[in-house]
PDB file of N, CA and C in Angstrom:
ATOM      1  N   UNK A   1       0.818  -1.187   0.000  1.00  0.00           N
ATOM      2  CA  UNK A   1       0.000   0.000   0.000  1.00  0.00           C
ATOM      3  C   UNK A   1       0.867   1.258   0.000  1.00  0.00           C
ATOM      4  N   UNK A   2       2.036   1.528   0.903  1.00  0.00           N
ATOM      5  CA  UNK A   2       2.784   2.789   0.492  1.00  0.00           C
ATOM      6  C   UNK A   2       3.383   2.790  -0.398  1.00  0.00           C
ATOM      7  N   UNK A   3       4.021   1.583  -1.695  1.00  0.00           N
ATOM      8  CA  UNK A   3       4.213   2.187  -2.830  1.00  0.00           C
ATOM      9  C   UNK A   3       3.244   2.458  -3.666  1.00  0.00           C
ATOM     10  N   UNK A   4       1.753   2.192  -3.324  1.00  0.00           N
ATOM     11  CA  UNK A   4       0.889   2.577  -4.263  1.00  0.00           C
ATOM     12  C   UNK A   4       0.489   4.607  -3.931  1.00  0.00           C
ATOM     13  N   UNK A   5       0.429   4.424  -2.879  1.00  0.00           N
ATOM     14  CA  UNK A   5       0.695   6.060  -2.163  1.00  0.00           C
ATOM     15  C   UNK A   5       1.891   6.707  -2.836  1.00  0.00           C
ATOM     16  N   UNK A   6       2.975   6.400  -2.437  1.00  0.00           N
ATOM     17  CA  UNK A   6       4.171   7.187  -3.049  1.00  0.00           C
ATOM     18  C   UNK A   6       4.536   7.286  -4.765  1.00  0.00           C
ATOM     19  N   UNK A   7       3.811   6.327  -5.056  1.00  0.00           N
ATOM     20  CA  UNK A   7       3.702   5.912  -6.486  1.00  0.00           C
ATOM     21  C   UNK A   7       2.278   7.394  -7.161  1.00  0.00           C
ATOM     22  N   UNK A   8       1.502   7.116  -6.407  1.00  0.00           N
ATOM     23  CA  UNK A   8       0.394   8.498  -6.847  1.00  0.00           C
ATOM     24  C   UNK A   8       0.828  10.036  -6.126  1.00  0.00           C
ATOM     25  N   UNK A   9       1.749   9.709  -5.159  1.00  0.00           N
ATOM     26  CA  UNK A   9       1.842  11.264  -4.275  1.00  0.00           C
ATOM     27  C   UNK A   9       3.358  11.758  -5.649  1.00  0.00           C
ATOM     28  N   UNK A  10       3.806  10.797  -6.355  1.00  0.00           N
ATOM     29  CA  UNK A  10       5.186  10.869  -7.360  1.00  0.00           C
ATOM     30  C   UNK A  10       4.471  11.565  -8.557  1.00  0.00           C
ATOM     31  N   UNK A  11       3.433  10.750  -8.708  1.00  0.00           N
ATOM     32  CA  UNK A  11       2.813  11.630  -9.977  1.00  0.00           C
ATOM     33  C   UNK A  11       2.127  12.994 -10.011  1.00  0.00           C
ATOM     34  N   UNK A  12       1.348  13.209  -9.080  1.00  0.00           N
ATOM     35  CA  UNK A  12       0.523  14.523  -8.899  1.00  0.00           C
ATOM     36  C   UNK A  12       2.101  15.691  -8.725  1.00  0.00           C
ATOM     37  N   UNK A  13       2.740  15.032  -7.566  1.00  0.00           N
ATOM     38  CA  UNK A  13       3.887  15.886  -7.703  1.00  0.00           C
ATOM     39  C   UNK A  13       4.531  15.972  -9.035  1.00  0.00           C
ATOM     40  N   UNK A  14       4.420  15.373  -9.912  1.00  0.00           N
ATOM     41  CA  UNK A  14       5.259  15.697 -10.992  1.00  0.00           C
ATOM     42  C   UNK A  14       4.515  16.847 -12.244  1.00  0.00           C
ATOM     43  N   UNK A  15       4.928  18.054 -11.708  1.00  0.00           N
ATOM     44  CA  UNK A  15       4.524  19.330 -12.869  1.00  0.00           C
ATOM     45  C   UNK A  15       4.595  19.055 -14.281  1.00  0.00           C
ATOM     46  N   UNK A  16       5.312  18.266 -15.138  1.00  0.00           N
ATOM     47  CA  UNK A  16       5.085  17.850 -16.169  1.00  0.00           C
ATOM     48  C   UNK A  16       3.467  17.133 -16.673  1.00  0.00           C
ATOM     49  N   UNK A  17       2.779  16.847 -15.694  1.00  0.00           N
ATOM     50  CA  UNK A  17       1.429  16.020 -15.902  1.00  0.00           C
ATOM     51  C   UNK A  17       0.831  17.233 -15.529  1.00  0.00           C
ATOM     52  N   UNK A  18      -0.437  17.178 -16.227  1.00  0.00           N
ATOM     53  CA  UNK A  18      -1.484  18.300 -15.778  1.00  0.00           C
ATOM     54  C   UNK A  18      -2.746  17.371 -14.731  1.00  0.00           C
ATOM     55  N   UNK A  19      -2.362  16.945 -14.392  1.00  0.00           N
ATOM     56  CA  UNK A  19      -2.840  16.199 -13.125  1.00  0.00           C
ATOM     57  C   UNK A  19      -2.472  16.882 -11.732  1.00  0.00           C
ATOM     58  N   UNK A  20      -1.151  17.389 -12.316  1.00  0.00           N
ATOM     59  CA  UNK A  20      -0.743  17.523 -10.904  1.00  0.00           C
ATOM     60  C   UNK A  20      -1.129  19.001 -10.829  1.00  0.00           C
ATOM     61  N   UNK A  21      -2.222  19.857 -11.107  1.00  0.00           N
ATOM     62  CA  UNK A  21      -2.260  20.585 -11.290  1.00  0.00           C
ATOM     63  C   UNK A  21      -4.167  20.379 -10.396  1.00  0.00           C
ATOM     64  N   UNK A  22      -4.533  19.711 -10.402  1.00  0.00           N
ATOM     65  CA  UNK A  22      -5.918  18.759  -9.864  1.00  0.00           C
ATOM     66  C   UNK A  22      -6.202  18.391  -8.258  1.00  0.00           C
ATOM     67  N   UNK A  23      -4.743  18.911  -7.617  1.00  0.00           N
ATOM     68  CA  UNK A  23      -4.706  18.345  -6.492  1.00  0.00           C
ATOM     69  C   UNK A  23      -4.313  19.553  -5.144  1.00  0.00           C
ATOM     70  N   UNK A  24      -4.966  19.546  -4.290  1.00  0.00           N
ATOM     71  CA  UNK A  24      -4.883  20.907  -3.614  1.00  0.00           C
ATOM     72  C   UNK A  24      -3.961  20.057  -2.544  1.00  0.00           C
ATOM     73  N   UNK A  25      -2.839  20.442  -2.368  1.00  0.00           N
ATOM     74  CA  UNK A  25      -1.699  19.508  -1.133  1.00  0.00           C
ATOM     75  C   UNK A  25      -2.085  19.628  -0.121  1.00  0.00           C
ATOM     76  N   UNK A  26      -2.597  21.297   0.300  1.00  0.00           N
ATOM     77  CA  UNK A  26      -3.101  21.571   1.571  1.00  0.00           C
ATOM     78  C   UNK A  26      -4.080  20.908   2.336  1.00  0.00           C
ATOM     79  N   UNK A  27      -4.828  20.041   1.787  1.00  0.00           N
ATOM     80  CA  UNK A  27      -6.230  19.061   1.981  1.00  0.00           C
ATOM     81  C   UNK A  27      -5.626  17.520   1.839  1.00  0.00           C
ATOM     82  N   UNK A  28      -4.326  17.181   1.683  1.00  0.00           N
ATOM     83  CA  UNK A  28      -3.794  15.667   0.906  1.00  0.00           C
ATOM     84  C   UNK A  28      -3.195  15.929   2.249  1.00  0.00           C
ATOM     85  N   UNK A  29      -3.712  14.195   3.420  1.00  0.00           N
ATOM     86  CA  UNK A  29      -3.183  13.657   3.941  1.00  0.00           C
ATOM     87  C   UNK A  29      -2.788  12.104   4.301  1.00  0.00           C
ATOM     88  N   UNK A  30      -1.592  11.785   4.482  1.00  0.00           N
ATOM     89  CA  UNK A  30      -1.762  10.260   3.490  1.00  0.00           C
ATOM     90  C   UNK A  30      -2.008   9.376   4.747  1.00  0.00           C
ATOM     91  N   UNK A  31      -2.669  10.039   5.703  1.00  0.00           N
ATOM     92  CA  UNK A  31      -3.464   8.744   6.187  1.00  0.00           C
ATOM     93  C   UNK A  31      -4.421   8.246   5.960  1.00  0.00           C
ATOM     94  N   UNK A  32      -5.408   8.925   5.282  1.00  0.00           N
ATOM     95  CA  UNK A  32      -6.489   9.391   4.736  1.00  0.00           C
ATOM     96  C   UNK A  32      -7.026   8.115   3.905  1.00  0.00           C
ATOM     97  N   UNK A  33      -5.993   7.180   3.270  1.00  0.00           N
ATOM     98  CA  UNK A  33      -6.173   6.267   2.681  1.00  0.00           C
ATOM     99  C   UNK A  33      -6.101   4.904   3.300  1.00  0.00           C
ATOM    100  N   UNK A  34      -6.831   3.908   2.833  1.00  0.00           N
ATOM    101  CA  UNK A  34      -6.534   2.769   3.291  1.00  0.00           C
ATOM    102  C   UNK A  34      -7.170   1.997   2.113  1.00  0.00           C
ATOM    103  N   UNK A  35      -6.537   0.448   2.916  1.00  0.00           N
ATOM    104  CA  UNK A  35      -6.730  -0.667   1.344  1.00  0.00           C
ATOM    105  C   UNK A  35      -8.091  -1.043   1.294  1.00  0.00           C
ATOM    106  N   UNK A  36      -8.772  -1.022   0.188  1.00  0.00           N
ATOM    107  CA  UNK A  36     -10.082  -1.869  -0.253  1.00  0.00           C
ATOM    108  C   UNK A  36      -9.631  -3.217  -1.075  1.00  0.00           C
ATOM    109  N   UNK A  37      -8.364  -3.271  -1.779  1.00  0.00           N
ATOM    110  CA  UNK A  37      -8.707  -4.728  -2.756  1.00  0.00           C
ATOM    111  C   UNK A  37      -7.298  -4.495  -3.131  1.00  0.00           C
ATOM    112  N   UNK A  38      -6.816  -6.045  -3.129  1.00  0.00           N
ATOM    113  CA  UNK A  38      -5.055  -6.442  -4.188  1.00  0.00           C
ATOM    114  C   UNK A  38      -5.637  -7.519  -4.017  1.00  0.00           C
ATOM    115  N   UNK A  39      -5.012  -8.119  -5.340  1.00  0.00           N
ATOM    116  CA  UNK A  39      -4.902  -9.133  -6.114  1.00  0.00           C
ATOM    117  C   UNK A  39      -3.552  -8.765  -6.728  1.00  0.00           C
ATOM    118  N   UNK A  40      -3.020  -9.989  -7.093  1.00  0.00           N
ATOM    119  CA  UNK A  40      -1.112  -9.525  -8.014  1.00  0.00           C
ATOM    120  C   UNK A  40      -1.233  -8.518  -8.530  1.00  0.00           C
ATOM    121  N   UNK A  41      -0.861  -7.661  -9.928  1.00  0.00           N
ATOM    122  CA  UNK A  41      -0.547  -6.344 -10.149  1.00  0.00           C
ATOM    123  C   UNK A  41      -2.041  -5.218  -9.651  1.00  0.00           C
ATOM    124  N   UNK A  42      -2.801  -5.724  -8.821  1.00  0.00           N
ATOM    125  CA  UNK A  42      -4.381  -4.727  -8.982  1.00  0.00           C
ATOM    126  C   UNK A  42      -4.291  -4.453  -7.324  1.00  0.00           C
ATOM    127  N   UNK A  43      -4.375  -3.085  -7.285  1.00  0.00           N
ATOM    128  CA  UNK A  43      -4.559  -2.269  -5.736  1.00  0.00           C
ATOM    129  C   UNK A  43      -5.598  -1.553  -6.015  1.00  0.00           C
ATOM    130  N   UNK A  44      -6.799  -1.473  -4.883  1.00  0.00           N
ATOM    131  CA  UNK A  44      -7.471  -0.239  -5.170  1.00  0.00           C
ATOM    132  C   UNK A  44      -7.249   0.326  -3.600  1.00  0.00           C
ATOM    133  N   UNK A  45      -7.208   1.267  -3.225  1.00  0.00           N
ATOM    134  CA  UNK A  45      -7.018   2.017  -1.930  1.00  0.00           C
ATOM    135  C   UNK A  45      -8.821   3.039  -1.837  1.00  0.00           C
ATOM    136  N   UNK A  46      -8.966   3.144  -0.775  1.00  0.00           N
ATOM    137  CA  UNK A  46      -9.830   4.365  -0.430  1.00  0.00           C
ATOM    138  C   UNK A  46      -9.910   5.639   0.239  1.00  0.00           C
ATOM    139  N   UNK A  47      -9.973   7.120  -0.436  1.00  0.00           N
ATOM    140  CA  UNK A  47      -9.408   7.955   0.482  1.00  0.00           C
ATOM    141  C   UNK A  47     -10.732   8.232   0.883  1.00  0.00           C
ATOM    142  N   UNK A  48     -10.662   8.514   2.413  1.00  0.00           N
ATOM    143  CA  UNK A  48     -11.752   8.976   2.943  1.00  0.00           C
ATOM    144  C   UNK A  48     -11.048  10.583   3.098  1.00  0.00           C
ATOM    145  N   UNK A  49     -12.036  11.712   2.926  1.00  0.00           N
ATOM    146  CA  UNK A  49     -11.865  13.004   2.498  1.00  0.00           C
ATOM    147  C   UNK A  49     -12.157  13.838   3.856  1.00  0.00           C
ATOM    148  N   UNK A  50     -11.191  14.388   4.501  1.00  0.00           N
ATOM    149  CA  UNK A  50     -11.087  14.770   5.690  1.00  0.00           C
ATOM    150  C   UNK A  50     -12.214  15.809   6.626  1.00  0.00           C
ATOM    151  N   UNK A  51     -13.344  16.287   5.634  1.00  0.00           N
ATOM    152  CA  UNK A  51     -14.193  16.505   5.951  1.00  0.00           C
ATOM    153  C   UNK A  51     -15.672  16.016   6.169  1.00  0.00           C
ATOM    154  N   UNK A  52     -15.232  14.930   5.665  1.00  0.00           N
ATOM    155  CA  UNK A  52     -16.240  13.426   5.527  1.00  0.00           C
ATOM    156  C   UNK A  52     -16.906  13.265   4.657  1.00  0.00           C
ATOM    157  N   UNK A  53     -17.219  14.441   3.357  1.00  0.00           N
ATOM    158  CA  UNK A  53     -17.926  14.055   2.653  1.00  0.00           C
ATOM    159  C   UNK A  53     -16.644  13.788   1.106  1.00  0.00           C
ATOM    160  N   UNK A  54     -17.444  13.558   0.115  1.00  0.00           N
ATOM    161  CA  UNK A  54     -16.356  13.250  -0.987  1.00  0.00           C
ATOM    162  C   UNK A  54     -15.640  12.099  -1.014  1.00  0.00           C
ATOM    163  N   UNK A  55     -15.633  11.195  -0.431  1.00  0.00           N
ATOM    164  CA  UNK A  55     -14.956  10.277  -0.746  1.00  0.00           C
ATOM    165  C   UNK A  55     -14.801   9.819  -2.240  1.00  0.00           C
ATOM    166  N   UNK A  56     -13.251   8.790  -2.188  1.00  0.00           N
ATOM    167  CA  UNK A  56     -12.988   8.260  -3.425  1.00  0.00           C
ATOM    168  C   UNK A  56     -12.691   6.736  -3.702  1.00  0.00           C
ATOM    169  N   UNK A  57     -11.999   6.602  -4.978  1.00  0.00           N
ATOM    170  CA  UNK A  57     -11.207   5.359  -5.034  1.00  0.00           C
ATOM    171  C   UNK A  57     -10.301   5.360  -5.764  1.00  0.00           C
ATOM    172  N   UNK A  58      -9.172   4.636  -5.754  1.00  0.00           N
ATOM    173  CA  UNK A  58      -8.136   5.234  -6.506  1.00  0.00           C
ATOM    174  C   UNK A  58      -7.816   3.766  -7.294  1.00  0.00           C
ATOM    175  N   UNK A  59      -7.719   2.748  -7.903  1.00  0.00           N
ATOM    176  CA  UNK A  59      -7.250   1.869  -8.815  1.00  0.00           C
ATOM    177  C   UNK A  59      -6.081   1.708  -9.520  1.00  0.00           C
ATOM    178  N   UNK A  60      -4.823   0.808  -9.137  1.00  0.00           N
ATOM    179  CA  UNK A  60      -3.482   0.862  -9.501  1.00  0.00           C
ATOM    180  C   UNK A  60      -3.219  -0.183 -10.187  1.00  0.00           C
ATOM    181  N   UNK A  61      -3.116  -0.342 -11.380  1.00  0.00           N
ATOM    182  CA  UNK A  61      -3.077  -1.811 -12.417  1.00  0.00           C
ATOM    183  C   UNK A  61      -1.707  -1.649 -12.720  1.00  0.00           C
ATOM    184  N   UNK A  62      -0.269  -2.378 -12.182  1.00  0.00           N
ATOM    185  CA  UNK A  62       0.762  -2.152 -12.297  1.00  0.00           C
ATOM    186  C   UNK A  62       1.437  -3.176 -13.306  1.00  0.00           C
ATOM    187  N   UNK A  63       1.922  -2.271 -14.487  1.00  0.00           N
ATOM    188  CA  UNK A  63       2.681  -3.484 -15.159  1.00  0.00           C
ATOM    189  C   UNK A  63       3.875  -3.512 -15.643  1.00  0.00           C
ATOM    190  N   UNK A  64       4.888  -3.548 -16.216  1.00  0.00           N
ATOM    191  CA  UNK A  64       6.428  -3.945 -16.686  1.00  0.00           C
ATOM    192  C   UNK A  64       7.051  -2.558 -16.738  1.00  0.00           C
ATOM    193  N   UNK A  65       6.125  -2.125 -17.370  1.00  0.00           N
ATOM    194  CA  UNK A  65       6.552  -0.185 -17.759  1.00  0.00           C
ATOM    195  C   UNK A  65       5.995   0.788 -17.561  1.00  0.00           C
ATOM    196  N   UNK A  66       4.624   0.129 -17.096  1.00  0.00           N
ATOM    197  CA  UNK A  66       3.619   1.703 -16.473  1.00  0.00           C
ATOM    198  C   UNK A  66       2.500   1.464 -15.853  1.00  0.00           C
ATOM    199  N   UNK A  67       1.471   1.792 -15.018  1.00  0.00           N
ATOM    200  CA  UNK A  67       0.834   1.823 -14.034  1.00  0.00           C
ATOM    201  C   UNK A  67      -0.272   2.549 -14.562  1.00  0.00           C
ATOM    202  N   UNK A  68      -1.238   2.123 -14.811  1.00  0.00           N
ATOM    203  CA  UNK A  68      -2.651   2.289 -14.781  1.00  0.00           C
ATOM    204  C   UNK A  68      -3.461   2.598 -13.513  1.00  0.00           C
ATOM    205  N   UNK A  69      -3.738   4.045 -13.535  1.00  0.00           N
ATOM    206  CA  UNK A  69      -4.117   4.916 -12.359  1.00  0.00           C
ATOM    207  C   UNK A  69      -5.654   4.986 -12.901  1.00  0.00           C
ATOM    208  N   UNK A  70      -6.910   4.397 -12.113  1.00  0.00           N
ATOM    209  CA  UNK A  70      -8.121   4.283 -12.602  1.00  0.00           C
ATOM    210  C   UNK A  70      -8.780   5.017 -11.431  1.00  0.00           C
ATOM    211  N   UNK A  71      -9.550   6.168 -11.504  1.00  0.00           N
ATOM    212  CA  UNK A  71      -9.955   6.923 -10.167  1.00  0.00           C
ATOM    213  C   UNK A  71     -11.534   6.988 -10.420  1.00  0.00           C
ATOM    214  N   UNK A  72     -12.043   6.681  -9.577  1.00  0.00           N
ATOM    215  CA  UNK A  72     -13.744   6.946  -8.874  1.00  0.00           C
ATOM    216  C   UNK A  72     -13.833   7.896  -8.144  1.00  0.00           C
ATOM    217  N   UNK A  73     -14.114   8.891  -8.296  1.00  0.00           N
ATOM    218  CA  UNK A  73     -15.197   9.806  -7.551  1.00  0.00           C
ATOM    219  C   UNK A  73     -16.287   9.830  -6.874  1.00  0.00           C
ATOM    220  N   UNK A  74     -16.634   9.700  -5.517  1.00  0.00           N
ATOM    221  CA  UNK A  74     -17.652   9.559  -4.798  1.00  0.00           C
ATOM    222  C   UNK A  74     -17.625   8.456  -4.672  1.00  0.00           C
ATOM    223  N   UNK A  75     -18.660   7.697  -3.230  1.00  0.00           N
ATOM    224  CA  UNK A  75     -18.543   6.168  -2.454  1.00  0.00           C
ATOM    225  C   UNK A  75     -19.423   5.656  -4.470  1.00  0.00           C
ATOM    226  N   UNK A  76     -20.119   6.309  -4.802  1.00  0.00           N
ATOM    227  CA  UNK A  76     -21.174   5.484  -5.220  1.00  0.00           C
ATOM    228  C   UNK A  76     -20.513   5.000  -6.771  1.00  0.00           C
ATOM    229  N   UNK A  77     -19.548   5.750  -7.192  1.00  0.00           N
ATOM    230  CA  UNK A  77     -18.956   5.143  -8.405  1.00  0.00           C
ATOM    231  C   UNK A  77     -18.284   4.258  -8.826  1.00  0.00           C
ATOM    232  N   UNK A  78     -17.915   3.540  -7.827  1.00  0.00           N
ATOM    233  CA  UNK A  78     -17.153   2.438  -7.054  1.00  0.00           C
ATOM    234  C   UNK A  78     -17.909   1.297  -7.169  1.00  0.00           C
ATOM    235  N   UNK A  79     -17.409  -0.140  -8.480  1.00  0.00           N
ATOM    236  CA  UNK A  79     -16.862  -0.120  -9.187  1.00  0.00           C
ATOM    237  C   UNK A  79     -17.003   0.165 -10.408  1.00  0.00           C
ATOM    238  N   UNK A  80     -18.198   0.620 -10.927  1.00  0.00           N
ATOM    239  CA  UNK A  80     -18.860   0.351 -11.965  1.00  0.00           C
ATOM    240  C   UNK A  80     -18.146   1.310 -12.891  1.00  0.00           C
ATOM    241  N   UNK A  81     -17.821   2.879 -12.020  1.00  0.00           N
ATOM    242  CA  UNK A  81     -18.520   3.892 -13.021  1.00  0.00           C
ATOM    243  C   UNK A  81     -16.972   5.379 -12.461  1.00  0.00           C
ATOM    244  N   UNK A  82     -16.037   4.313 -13.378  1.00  0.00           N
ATOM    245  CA  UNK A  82     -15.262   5.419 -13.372  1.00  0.00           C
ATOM    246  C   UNK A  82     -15.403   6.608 -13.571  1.00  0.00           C
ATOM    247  N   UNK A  83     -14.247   7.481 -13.029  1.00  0.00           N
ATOM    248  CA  UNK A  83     -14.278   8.725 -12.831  1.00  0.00           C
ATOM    249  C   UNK A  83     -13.758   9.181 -14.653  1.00  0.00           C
ATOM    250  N   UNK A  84     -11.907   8.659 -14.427  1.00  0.00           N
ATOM    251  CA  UNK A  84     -11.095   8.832 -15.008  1.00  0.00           C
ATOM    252  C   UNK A  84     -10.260   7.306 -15.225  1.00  0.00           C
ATOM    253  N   UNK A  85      -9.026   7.594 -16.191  1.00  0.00           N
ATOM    254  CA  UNK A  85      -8.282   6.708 -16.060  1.00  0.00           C
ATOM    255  C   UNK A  85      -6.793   7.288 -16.951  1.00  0.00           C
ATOM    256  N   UNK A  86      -6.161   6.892 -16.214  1.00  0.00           N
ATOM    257  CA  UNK A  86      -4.628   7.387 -17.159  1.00  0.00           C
ATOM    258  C   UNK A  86      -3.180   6.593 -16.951  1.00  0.00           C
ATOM    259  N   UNK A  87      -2.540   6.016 -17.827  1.00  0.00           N
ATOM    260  CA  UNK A  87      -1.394   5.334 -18.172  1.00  0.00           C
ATOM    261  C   UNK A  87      -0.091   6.505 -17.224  1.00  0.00           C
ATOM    262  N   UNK A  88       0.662   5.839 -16.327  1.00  0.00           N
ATOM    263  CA  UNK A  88       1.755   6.780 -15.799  1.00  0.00           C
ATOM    264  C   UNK A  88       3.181   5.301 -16.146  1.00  0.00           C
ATOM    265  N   UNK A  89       3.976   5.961 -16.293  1.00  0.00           N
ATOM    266  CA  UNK A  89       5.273   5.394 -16.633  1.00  0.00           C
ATOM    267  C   UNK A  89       5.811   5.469 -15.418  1.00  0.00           C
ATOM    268  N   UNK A  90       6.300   3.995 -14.923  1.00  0.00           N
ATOM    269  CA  UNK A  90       6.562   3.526 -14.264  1.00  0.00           C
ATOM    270  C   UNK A  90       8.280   4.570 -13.562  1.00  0.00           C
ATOM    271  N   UNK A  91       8.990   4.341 -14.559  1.00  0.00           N
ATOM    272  CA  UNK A  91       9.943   5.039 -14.057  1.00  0.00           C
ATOM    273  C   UNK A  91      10.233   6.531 -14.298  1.00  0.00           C
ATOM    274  N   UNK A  92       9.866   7.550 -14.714  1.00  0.00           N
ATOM    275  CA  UNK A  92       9.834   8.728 -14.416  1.00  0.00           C
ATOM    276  C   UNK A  92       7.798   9.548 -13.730  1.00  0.00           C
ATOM    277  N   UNK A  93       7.206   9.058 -13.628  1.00  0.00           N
ATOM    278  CA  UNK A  93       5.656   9.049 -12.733  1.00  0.00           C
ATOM    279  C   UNK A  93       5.315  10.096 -14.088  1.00  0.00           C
ATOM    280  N   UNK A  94       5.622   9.851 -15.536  1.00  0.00           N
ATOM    281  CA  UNK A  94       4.947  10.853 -16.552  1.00  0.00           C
ATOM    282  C   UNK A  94       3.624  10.460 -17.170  1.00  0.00           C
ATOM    283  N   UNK A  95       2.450  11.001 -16.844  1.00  0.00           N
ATOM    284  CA  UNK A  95       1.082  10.676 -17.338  1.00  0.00           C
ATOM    285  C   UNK A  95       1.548  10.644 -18.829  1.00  0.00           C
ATOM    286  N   UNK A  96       0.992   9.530 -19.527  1.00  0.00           N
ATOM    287  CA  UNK A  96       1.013   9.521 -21.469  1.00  0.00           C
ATOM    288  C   UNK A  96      -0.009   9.058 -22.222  1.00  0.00           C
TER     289      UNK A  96
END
């Protein structure tokens, strides 16, 4: 679970993605998350949103060269009805 954290806190931090442009730091605390589901390369984590409402889900499909970041918005989109989804490269965290 913390490389799936440090693995998404790598990308938002990375100014080259306009993702990272999506994320207010001041409100991002990484306890905030915890595990819902792994299976071999598949993590999904859940952030509960520090004011209680908003919750999410975050979806990490990890493979040889890049990481499939699949995000839900709200308890209720979860699993059906993604938010978003975006390919990040494994070794520099560049959305492509």
């Amino acid at each position: 679970m913390d490389e799936a954290i440090q693995f998404y806190e790598d990308t938002y931090k990375n100014t080259a993605n306009e993702v990272s442009q999506q994320i207010l730091w001041e409100n991002y605390h990484r306890s905030c998350w915890s595990l819902t589901e792994q299976a071999e390369n598949r993590m999904v984590l859940h952030w509960k949103n520090i004011g209680g409402a908003g919750d999410s889900y975050v979806a990490f499909e990890k493979f040889a060269d890049h990481t499939t970041i699949t995000q839900y918005d709200g308890n209720n989109s979860y699993p059906n009805s993604p938010s978003k989804a975006f390919n990040v490269r494994n070794s520099d965290h560049t959305v492509y």
